[in-house]
PDB file of N, CA and C in Angstrom:
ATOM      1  N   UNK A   1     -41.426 -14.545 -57.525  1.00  0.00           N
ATOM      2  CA  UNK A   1     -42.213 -14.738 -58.727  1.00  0.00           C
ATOM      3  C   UNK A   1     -43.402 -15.627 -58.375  1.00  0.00           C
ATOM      4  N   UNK A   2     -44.095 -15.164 -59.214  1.00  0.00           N
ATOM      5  CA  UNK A   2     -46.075 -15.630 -58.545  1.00  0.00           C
ATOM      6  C   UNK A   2     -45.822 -17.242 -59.650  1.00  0.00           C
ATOM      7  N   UNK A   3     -46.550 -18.071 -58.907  1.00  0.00           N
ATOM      8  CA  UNK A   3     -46.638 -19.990 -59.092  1.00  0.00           C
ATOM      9  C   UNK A   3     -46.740 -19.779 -60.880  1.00  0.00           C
ATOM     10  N   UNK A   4     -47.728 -18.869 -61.268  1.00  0.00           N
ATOM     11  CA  UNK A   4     -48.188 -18.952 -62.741  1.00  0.00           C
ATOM     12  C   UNK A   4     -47.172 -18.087 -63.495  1.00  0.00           C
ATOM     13  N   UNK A   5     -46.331 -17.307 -62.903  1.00  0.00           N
ATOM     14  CA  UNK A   5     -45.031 -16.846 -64.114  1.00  0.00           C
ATOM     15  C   UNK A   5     -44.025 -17.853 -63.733  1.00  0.00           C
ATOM     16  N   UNK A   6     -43.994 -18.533 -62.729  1.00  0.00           N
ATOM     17  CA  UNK A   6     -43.022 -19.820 -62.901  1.00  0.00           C
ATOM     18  C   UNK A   6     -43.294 -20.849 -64.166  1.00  0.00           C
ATOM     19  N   UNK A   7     -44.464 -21.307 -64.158  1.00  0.00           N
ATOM     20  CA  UNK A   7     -45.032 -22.524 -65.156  1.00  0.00           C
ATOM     21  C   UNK A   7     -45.109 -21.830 -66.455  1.00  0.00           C
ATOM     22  N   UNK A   8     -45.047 -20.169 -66.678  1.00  0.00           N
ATOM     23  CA  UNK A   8     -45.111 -19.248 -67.751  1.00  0.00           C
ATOM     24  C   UNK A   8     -43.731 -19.971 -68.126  1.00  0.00           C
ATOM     25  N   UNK A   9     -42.796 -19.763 -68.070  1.00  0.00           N
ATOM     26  CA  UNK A   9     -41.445 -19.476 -67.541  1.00  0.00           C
ATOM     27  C   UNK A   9     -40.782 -21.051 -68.031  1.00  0.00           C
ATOM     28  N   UNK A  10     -40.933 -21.926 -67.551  1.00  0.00           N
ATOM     29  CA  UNK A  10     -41.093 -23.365 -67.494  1.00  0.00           C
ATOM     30  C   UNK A  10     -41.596 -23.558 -69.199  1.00  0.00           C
ATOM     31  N   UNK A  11     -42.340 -23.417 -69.324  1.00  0.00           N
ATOM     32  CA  UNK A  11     -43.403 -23.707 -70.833  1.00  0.00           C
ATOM     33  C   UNK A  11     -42.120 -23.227 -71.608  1.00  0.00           C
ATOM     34  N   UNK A  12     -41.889 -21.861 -71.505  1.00  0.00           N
ATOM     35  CA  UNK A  12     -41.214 -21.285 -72.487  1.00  0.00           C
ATOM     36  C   UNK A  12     -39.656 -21.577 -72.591  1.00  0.00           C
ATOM     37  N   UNK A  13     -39.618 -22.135 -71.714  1.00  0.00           N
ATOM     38  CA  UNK A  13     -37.743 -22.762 -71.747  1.00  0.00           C
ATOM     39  C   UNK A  13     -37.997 -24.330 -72.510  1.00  0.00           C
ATOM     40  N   UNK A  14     -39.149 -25.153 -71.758  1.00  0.00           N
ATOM     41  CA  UNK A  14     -39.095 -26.830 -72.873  1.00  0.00           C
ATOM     42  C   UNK A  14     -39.652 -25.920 -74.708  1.00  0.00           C
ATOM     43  N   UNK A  15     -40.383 -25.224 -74.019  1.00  0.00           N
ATOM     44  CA  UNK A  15     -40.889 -25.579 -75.641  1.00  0.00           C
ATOM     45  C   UNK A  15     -39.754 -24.514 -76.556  1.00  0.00           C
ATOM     46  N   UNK A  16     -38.930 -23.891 -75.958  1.00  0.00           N
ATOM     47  CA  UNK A  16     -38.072 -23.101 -76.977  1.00  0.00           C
ATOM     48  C   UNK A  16     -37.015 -24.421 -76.984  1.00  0.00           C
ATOM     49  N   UNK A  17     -36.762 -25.113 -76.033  1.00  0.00           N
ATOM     50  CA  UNK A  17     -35.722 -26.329 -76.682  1.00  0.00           C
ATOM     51  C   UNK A  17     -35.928 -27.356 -77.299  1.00  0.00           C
ATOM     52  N   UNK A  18     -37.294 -27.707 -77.799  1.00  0.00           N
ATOM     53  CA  UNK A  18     -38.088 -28.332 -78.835  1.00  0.00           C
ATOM     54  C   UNK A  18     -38.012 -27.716 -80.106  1.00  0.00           C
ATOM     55  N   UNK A  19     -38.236 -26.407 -80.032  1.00  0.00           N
ATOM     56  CA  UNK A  19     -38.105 -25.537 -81.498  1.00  0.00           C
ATOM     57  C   UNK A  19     -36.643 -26.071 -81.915  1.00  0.00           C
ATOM     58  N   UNK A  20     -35.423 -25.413 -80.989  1.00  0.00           N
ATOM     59  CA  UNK A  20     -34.200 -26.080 -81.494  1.00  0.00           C
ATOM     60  C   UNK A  20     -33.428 -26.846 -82.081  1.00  0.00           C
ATOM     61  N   UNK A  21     -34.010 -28.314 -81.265  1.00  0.00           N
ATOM     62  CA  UNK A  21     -33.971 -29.771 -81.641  1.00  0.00           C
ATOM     63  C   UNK A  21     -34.531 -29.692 -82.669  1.00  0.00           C
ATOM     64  N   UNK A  22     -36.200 -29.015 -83.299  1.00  0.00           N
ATOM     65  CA  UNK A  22     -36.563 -29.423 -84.013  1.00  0.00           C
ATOM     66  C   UNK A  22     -37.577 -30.409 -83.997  1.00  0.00           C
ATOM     67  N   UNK A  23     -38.150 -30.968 -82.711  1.00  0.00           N
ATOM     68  CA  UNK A  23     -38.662 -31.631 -82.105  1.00  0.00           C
ATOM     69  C   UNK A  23     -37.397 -32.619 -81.561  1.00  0.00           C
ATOM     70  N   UNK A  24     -38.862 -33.418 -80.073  1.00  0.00           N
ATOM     71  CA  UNK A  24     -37.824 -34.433 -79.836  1.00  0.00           C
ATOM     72  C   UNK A  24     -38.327 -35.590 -79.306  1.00  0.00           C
ATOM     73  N   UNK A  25     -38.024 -36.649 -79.384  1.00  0.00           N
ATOM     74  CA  UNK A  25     -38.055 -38.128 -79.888  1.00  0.00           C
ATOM     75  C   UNK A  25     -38.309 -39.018 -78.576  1.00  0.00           C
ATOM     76  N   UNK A  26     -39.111 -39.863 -77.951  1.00  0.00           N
ATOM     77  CA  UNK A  26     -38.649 -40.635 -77.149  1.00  0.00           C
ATOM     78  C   UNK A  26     -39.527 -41.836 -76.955  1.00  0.00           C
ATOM     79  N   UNK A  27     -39.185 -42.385 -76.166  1.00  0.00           N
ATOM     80  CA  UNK A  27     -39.869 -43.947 -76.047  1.00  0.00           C
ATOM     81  C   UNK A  27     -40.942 -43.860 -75.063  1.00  0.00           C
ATOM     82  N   UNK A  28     -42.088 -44.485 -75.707  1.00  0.00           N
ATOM     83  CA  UNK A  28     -43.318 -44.455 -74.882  1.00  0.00           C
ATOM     84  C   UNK A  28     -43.495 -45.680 -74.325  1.00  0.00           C
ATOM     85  N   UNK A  29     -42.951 -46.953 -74.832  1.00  0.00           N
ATOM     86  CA  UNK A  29     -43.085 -48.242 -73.873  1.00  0.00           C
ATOM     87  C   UNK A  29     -42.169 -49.342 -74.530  1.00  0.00           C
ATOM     88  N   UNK A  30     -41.887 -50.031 -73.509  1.00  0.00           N
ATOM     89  CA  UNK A  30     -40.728 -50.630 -73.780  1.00  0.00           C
ATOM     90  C   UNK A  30     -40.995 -52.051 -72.997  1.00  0.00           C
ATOM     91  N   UNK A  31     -41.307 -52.997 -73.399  1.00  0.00           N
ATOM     92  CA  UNK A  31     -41.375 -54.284 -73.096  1.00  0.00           C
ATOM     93  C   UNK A  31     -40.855 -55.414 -73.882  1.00  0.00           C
ATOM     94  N   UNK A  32     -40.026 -56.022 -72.507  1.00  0.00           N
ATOM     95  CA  UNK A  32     -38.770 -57.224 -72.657  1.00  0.00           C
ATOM     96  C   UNK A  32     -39.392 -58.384 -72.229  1.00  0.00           C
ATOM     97  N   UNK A  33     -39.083 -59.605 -73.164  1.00  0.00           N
ATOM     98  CA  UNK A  33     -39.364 -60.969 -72.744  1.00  0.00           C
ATOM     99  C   UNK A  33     -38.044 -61.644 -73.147  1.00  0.00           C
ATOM    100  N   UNK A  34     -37.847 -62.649 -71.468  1.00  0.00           N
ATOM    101  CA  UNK A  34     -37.121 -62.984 -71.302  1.00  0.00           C
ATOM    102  C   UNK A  34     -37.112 -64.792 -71.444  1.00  0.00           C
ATOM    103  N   UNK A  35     -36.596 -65.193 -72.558  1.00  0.00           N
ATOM    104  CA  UNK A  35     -37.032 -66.934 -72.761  1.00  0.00           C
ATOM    105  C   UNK A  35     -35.844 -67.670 -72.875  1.00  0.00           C
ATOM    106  N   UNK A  36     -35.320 -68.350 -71.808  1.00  0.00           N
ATOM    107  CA  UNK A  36     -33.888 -69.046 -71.494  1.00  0.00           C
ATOM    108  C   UNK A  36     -32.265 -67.888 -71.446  1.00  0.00           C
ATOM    109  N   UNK A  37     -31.670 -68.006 -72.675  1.00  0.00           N
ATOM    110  CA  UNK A  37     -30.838 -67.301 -72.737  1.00  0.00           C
ATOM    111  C   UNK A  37     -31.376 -66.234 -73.980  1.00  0.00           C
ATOM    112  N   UNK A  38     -32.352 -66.236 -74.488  1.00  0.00           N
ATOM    113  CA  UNK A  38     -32.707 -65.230 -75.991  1.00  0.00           C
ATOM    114  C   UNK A  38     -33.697 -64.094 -74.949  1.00  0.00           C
ATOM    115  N   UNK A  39     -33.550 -62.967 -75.354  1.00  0.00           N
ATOM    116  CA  UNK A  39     -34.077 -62.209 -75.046  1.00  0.00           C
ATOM    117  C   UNK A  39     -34.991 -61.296 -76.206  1.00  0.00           C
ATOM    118  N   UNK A  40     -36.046 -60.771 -75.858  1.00  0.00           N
ATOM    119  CA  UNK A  40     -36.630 -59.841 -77.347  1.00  0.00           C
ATOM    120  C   UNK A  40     -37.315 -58.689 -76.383  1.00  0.00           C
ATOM    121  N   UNK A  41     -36.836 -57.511 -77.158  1.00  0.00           N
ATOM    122  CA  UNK A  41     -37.145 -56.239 -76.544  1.00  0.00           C
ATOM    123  C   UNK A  41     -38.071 -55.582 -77.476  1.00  0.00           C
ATOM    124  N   UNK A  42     -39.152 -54.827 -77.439  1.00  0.00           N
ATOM    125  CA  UNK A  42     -39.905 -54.240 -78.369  1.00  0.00           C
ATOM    126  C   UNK A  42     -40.646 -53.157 -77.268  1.00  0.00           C
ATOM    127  N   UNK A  43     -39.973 -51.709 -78.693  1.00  0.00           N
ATOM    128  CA  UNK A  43     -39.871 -50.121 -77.861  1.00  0.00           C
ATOM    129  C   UNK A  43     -40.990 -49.731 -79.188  1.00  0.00           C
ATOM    130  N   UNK A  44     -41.898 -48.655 -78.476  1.00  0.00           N
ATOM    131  CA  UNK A  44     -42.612 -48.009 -79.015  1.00  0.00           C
ATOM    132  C   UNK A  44     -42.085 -46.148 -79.034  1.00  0.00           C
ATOM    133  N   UNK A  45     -41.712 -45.640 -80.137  1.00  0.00           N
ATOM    134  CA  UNK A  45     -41.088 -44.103 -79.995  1.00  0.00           C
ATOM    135  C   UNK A  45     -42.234 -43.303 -80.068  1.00  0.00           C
ATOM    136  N   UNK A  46     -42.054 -42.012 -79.683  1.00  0.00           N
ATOM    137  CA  UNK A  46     -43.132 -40.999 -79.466  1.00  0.00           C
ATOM    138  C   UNK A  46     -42.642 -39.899 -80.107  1.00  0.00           C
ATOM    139  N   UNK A  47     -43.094 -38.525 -80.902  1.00  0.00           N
ATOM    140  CA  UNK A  47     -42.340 -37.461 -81.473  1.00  0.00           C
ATOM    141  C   UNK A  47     -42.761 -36.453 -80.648  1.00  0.00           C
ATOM    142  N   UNK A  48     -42.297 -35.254 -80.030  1.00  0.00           N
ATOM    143  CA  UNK A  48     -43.006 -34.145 -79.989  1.00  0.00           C
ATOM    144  C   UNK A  48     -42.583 -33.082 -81.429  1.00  0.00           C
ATOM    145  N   UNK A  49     -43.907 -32.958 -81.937  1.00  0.00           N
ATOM    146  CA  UNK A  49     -43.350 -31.815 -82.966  1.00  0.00           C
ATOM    147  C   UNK A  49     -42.945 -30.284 -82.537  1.00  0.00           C
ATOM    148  N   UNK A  50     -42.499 -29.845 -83.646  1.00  0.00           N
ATOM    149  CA  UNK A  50     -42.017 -28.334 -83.550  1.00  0.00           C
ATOM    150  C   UNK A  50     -43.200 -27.383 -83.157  1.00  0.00           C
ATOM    151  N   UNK A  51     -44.183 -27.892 -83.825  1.00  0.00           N
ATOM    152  CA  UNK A  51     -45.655 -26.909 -83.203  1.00  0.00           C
ATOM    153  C   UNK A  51     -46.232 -27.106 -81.700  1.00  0.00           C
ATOM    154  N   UNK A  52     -45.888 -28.209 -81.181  1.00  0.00           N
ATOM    155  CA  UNK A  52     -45.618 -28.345 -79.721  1.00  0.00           C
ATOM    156  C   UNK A  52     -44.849 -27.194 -79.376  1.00  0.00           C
ATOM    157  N   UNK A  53     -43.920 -27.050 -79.398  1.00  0.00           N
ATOM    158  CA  UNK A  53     -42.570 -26.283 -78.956  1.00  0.00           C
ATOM    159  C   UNK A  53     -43.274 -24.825 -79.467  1.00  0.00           C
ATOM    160  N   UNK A  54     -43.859 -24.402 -80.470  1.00  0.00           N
ATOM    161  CA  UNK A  54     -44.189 -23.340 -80.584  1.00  0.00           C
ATOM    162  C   UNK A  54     -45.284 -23.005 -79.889  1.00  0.00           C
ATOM    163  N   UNK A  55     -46.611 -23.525 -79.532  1.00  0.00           N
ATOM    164  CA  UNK A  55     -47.362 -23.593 -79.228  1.00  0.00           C
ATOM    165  C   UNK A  55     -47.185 -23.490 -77.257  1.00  0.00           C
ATOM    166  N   UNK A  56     -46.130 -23.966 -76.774  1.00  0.00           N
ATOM    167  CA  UNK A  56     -45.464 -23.783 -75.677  1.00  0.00           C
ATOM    168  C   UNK A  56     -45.085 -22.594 -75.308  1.00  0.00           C
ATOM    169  N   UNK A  57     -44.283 -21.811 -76.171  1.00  0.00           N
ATOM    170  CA  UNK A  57     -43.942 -20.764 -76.017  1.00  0.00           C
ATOM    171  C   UNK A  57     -44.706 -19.962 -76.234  1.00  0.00           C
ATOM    172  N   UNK A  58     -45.670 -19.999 -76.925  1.00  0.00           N
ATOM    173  CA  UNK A  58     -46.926 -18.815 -76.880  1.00  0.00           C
ATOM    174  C   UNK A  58     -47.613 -19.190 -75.526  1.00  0.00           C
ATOM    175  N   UNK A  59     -48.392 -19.914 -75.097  1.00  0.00           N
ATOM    176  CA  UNK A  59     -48.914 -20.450 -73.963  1.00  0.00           C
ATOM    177  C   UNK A  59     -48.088 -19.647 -72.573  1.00  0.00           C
ATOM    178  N   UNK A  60     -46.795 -19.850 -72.817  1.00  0.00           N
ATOM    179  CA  UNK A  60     -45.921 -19.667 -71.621  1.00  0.00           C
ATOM    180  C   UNK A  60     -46.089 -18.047 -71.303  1.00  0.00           C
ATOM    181  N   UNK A  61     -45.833 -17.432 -72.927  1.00  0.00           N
ATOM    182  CA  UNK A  61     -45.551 -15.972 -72.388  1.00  0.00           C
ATOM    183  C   UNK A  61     -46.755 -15.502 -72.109  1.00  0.00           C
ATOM    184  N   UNK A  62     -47.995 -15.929 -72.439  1.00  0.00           N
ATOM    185  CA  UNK A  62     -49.085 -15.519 -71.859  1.00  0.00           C
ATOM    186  C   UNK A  62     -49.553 -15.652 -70.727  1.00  0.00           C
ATOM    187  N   UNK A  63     -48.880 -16.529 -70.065  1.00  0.00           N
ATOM    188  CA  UNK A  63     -49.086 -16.480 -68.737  1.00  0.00           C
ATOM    189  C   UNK A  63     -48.135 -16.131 -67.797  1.00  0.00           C
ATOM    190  N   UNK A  64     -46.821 -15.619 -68.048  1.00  0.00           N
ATOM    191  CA  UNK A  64     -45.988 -14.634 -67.649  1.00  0.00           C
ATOM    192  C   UNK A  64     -46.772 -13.396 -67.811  1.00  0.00           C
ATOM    193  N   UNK A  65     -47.123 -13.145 -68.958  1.00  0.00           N
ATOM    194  CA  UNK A  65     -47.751 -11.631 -68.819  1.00  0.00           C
ATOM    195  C   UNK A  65     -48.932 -11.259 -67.955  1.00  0.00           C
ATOM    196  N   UNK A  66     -49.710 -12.494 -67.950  1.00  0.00           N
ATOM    197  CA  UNK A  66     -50.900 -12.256 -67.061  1.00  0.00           C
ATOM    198  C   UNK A  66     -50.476 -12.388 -65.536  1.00  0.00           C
ATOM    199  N   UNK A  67     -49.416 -13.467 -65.210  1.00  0.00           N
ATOM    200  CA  UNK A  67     -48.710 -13.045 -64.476  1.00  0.00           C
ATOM    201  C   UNK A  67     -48.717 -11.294 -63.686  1.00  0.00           C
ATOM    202  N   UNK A  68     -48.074 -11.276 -64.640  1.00  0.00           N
ATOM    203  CA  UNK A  68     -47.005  -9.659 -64.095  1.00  0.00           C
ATOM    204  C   UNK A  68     -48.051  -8.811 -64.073  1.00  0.00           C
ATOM    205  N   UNK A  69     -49.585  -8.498 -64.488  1.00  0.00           N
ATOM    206  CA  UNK A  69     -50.232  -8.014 -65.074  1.00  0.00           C
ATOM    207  C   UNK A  69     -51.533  -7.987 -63.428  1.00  0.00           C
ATOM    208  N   UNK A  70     -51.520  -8.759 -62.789  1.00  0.00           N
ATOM    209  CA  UNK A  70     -51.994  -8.995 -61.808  1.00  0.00           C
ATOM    210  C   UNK A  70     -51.347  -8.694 -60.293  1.00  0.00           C
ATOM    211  N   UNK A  71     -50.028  -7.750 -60.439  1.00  0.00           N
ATOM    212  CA  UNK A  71     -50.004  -7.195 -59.235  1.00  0.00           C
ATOM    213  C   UNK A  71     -49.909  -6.197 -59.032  1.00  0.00           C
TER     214      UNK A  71
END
């Protein structure tokens, strides 16, 4: 399989498991200060939405097809 129906391929597997989830959630930065024995942690979260995930999967199969379409 040609480099660009791999990353076709790739696109369309995260972003169909984003649709699933529904989107999905994670931490963009996370910084700890440490003062004797007290500690304070402060996390910043990130969303990917569902139109990510859709928008993935269109992207993907279009370049599977152009892919396949080129040999």
């Amino acid at each position: 399989m040609r480099p660009l129906g791999v990353v076709g391929l790739l696109l369309i597997l995260c972003g169909a498991v984003v649709l699933v989830l529904r989107g999905v959630s994670y931490t963009k930065d996370r910084q700890t200060v440490q003062v004797g024995p007290i500690g304070l942690t402060a996390e910043q979260k990130g969303f990917v939405p569902p139109v990510v995930g859709f928008a993935a999967v269109i992207v993907g199969g279009v370049l599977l097809f152009t892919s396949r379409q080129r040999r």
